[in-house]
N, C-alpha and C. Protein backbone atom coordinates (compact mmCIF):
# COMPACT_ATOMS: atom_id res chain seq x y z
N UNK A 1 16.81 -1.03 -6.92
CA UNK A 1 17.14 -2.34 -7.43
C UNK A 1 16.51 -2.52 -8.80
N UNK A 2 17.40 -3.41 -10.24
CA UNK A 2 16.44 -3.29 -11.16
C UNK A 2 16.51 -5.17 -11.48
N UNK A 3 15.68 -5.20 -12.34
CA UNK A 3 15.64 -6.94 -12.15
C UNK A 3 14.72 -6.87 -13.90
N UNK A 4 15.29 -7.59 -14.83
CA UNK A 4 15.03 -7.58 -15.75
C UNK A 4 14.46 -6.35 -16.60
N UNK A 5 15.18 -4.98 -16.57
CA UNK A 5 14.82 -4.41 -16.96
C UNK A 5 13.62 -3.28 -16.28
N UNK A 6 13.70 -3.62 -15.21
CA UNK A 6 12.30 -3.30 -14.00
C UNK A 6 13.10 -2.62 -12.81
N UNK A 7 13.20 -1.14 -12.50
CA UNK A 7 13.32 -0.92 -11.14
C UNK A 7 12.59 -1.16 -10.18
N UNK A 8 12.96 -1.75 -9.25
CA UNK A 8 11.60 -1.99 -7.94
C UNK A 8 12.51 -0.87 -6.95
N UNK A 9 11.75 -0.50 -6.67
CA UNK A 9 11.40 0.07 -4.57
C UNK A 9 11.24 -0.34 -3.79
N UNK A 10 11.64 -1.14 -2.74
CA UNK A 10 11.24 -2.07 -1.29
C UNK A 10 11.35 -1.09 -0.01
N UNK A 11 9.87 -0.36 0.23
CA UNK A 11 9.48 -0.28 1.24
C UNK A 11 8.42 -0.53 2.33
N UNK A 12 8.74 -0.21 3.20
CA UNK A 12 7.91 -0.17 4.46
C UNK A 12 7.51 0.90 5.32
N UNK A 13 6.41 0.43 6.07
CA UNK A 13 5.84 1.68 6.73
C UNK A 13 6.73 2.26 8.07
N UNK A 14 6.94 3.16 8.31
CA UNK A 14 7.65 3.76 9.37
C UNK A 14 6.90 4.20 10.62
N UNK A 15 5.67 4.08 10.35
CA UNK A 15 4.91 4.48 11.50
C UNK A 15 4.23 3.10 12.01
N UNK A 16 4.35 3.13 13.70
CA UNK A 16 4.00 1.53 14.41
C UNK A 16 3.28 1.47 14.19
N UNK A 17 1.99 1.89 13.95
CA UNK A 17 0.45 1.30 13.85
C UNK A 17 -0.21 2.09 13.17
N UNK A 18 -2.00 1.52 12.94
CA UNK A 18 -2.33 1.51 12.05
C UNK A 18 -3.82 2.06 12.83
N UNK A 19 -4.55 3.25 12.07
CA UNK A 19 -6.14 3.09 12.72
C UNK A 19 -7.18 2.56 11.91
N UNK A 20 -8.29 1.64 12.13
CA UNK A 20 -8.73 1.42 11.90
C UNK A 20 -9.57 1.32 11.15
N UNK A 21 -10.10 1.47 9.59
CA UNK A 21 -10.87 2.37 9.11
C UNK A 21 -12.17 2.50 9.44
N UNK A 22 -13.12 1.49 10.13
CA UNK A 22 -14.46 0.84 9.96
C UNK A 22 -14.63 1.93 11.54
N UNK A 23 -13.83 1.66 12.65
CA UNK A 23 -14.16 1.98 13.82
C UNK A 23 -13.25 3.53 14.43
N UNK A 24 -11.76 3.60 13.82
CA UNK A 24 -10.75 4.75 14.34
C UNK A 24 -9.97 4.15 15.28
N UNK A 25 -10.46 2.24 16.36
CA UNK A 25 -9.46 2.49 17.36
C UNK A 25 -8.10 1.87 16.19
N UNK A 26 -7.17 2.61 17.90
CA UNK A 26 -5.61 2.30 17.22
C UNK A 26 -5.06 1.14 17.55
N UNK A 27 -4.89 -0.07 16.94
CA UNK A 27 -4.67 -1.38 17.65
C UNK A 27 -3.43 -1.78 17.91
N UNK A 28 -2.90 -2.60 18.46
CA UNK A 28 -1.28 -2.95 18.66
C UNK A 28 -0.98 -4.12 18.01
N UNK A 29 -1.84 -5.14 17.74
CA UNK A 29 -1.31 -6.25 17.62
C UNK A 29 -1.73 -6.62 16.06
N UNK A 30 -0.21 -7.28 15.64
CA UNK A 30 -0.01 -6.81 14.01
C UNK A 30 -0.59 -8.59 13.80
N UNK A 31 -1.66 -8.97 12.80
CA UNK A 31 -2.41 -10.23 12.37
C UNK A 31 -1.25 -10.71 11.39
N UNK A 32 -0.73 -10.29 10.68
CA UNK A 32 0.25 -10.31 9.85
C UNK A 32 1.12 -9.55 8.84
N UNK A 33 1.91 -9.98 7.71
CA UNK A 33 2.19 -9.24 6.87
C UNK A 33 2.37 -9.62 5.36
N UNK A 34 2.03 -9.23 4.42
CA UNK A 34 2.68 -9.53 2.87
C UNK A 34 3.15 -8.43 2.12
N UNK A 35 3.57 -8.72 1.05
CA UNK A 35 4.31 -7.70 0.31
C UNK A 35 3.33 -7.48 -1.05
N UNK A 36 2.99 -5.96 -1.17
CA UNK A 36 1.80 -5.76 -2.55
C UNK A 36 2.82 -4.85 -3.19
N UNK A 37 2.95 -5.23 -4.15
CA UNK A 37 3.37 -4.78 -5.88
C UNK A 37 2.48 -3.59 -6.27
N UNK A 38 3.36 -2.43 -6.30
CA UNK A 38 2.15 -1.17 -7.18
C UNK A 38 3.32 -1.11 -8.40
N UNK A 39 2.61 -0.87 -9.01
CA UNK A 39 3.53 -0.19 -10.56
C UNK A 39 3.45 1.37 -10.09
N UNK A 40 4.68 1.51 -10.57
CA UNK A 40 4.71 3.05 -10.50
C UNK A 40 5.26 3.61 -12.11
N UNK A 41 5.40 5.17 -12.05
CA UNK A 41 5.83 5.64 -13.10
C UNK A 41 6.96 5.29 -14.13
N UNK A 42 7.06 4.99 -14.62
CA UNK A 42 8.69 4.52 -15.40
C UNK A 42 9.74 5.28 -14.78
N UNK A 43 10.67 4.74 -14.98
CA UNK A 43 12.12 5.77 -14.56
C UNK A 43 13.27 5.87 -15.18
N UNK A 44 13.43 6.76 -16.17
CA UNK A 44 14.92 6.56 -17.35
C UNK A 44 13.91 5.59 -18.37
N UNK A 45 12.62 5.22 -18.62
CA UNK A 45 11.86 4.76 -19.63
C UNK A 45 12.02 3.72 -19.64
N UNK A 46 12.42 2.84 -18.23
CA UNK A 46 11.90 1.53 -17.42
C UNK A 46 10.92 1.44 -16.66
N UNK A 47 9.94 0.55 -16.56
CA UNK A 47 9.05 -0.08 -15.62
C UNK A 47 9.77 0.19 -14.35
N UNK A 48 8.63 0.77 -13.35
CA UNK A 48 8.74 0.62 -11.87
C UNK A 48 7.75 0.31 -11.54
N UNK A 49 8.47 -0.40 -10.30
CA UNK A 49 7.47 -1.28 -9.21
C UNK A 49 7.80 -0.69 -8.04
N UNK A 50 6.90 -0.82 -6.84
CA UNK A 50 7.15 0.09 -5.61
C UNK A 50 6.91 -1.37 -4.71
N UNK A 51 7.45 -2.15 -4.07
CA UNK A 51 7.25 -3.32 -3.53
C UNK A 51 7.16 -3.03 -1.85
N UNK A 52 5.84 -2.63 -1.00
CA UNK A 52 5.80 -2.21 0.18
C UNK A 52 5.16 -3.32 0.60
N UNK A 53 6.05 -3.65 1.96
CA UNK A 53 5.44 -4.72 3.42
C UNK A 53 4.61 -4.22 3.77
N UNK A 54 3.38 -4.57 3.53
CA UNK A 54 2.04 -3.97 4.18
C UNK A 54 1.66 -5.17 5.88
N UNK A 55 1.35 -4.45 7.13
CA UNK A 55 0.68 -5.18 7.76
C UNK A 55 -0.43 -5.30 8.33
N UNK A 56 -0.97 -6.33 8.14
CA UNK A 56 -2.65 -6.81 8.54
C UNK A 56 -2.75 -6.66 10.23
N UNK A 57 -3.55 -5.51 10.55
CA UNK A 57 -3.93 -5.28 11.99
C UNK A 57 -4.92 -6.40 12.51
N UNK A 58 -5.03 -6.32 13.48
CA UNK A 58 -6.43 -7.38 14.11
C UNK A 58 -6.73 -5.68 15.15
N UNK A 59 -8.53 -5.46 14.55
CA UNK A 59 -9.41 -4.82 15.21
C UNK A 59 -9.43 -5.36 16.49
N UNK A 60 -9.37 -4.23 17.85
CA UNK A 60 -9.50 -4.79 19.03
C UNK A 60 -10.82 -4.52 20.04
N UNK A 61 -11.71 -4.32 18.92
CA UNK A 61 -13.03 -3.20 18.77
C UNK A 61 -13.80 -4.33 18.67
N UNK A 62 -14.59 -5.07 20.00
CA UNK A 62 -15.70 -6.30 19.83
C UNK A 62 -16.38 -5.70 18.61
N UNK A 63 -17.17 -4.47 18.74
CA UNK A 63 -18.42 -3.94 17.91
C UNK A 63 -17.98 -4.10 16.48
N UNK A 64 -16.85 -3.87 15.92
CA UNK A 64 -16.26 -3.63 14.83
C UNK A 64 -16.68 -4.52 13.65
N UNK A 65 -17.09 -4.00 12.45
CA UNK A 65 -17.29 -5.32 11.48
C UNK A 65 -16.04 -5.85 10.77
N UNK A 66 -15.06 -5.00 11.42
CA UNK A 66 -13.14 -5.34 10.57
C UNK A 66 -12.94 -6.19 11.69
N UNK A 67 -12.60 -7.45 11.58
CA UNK A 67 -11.80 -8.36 12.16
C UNK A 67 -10.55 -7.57 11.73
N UNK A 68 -9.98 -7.79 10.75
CA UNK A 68 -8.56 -7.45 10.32
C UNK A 68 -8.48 -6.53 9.26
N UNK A 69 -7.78 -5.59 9.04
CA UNK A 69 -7.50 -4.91 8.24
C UNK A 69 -5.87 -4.45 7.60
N UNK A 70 -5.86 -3.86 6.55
CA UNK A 70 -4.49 -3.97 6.01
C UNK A 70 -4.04 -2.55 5.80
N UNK A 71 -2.74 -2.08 6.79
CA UNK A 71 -2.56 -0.56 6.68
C UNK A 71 -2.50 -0.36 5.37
N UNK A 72 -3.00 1.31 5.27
CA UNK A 72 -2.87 2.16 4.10
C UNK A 72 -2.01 2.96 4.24
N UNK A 73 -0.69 3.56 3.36
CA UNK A 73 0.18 4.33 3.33
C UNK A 73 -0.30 5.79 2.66
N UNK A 74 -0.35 6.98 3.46
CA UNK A 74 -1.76 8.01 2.79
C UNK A 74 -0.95 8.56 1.95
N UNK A 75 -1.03 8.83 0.55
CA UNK A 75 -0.49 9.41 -0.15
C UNK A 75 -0.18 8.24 -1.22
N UNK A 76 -0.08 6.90 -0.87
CA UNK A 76 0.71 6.22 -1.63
C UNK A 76 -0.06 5.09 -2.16
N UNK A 77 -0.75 4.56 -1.26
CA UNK A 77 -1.98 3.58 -1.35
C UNK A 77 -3.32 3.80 -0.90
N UNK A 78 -4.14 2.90 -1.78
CA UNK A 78 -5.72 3.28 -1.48
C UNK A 78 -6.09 1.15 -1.53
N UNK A 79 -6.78 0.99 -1.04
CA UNK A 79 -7.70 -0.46 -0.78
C UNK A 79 -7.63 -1.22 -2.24
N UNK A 80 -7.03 -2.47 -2.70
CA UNK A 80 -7.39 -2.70 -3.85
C UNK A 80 -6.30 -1.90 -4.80
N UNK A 81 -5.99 -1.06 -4.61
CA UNK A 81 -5.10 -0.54 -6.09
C UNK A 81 -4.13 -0.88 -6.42
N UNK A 82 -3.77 -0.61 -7.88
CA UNK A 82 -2.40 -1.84 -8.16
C UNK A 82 -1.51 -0.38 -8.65
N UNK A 83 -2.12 0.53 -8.86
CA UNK A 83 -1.07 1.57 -9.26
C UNK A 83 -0.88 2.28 -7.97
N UNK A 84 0.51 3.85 -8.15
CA UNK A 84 0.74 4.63 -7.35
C UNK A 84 -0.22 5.67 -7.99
N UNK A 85 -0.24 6.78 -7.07
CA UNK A 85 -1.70 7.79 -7.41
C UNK A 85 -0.65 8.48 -8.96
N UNK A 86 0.53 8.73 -8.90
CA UNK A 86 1.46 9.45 -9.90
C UNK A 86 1.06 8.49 -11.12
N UNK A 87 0.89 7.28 -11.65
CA UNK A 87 0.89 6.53 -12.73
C UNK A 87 -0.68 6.33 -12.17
N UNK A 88 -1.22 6.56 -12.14
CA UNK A 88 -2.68 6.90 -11.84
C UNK A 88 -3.39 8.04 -12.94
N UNK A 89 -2.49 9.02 -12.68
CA UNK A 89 -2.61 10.46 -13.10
C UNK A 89 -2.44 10.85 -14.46
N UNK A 90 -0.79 10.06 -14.83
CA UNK A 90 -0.68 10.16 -15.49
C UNK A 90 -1.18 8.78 -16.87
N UNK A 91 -2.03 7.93 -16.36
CA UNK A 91 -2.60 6.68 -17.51
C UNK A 91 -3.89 7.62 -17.60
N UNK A 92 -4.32 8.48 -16.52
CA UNK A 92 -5.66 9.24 -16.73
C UNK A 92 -5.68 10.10 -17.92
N UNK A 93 -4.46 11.04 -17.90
CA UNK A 93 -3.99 11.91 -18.95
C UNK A 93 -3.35 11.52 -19.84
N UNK A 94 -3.62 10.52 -20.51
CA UNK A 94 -3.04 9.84 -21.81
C UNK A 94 -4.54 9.45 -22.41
N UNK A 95 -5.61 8.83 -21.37
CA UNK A 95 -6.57 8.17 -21.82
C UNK A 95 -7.23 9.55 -22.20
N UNK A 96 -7.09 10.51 -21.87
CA UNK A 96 -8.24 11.57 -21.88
C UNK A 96 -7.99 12.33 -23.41
């Protein structure tokens, strides 16, 4: 999809659940969901955006210090990041 000049990507995770990071258990019950914006690499020398439904687990782990946590897609996302690891790589190797 492109939207002012901007391709976006709208995905989601394909796998049901999520483990935990703080503790490992695997929980079932999804706390919620929102949608996080990564920029990704240009494409044809347009802006991309990768627009993935992330969902917020609820820890089912009394001991646990994660009440809730927000799946990570491995390869694609890390906690906090606004880029993909590819436009990661490559803003690294421009700055260098």
């Amino acid at each position: 999809m492109t939207s002012a000049g901007t391709v976006t990507f709208r995905a989601h995770s394909a796998v049901p659940t999520a483990r935990c990071p703080r503790c490992g258990v695997v929980p079932w019950r999804v706390h919620g969901r929102y949608a996080r914006r990564l920029a990704d690499a240009p494409v044809g020398g347009a802006p991309a955006v990768v627009e993935l439904m992330v969902r917020r687990f609820k820890c089912l782990n009394p001991q646990c210090p994660a009440v809730t946590f927000a799946e990570q897609i491995e390869g694609l996302t890390s906690p906090h990041a606004r880029y993909t690891p590819l436009l990661r790589t490559l803003l690294t190797s421009i700055a260098a």
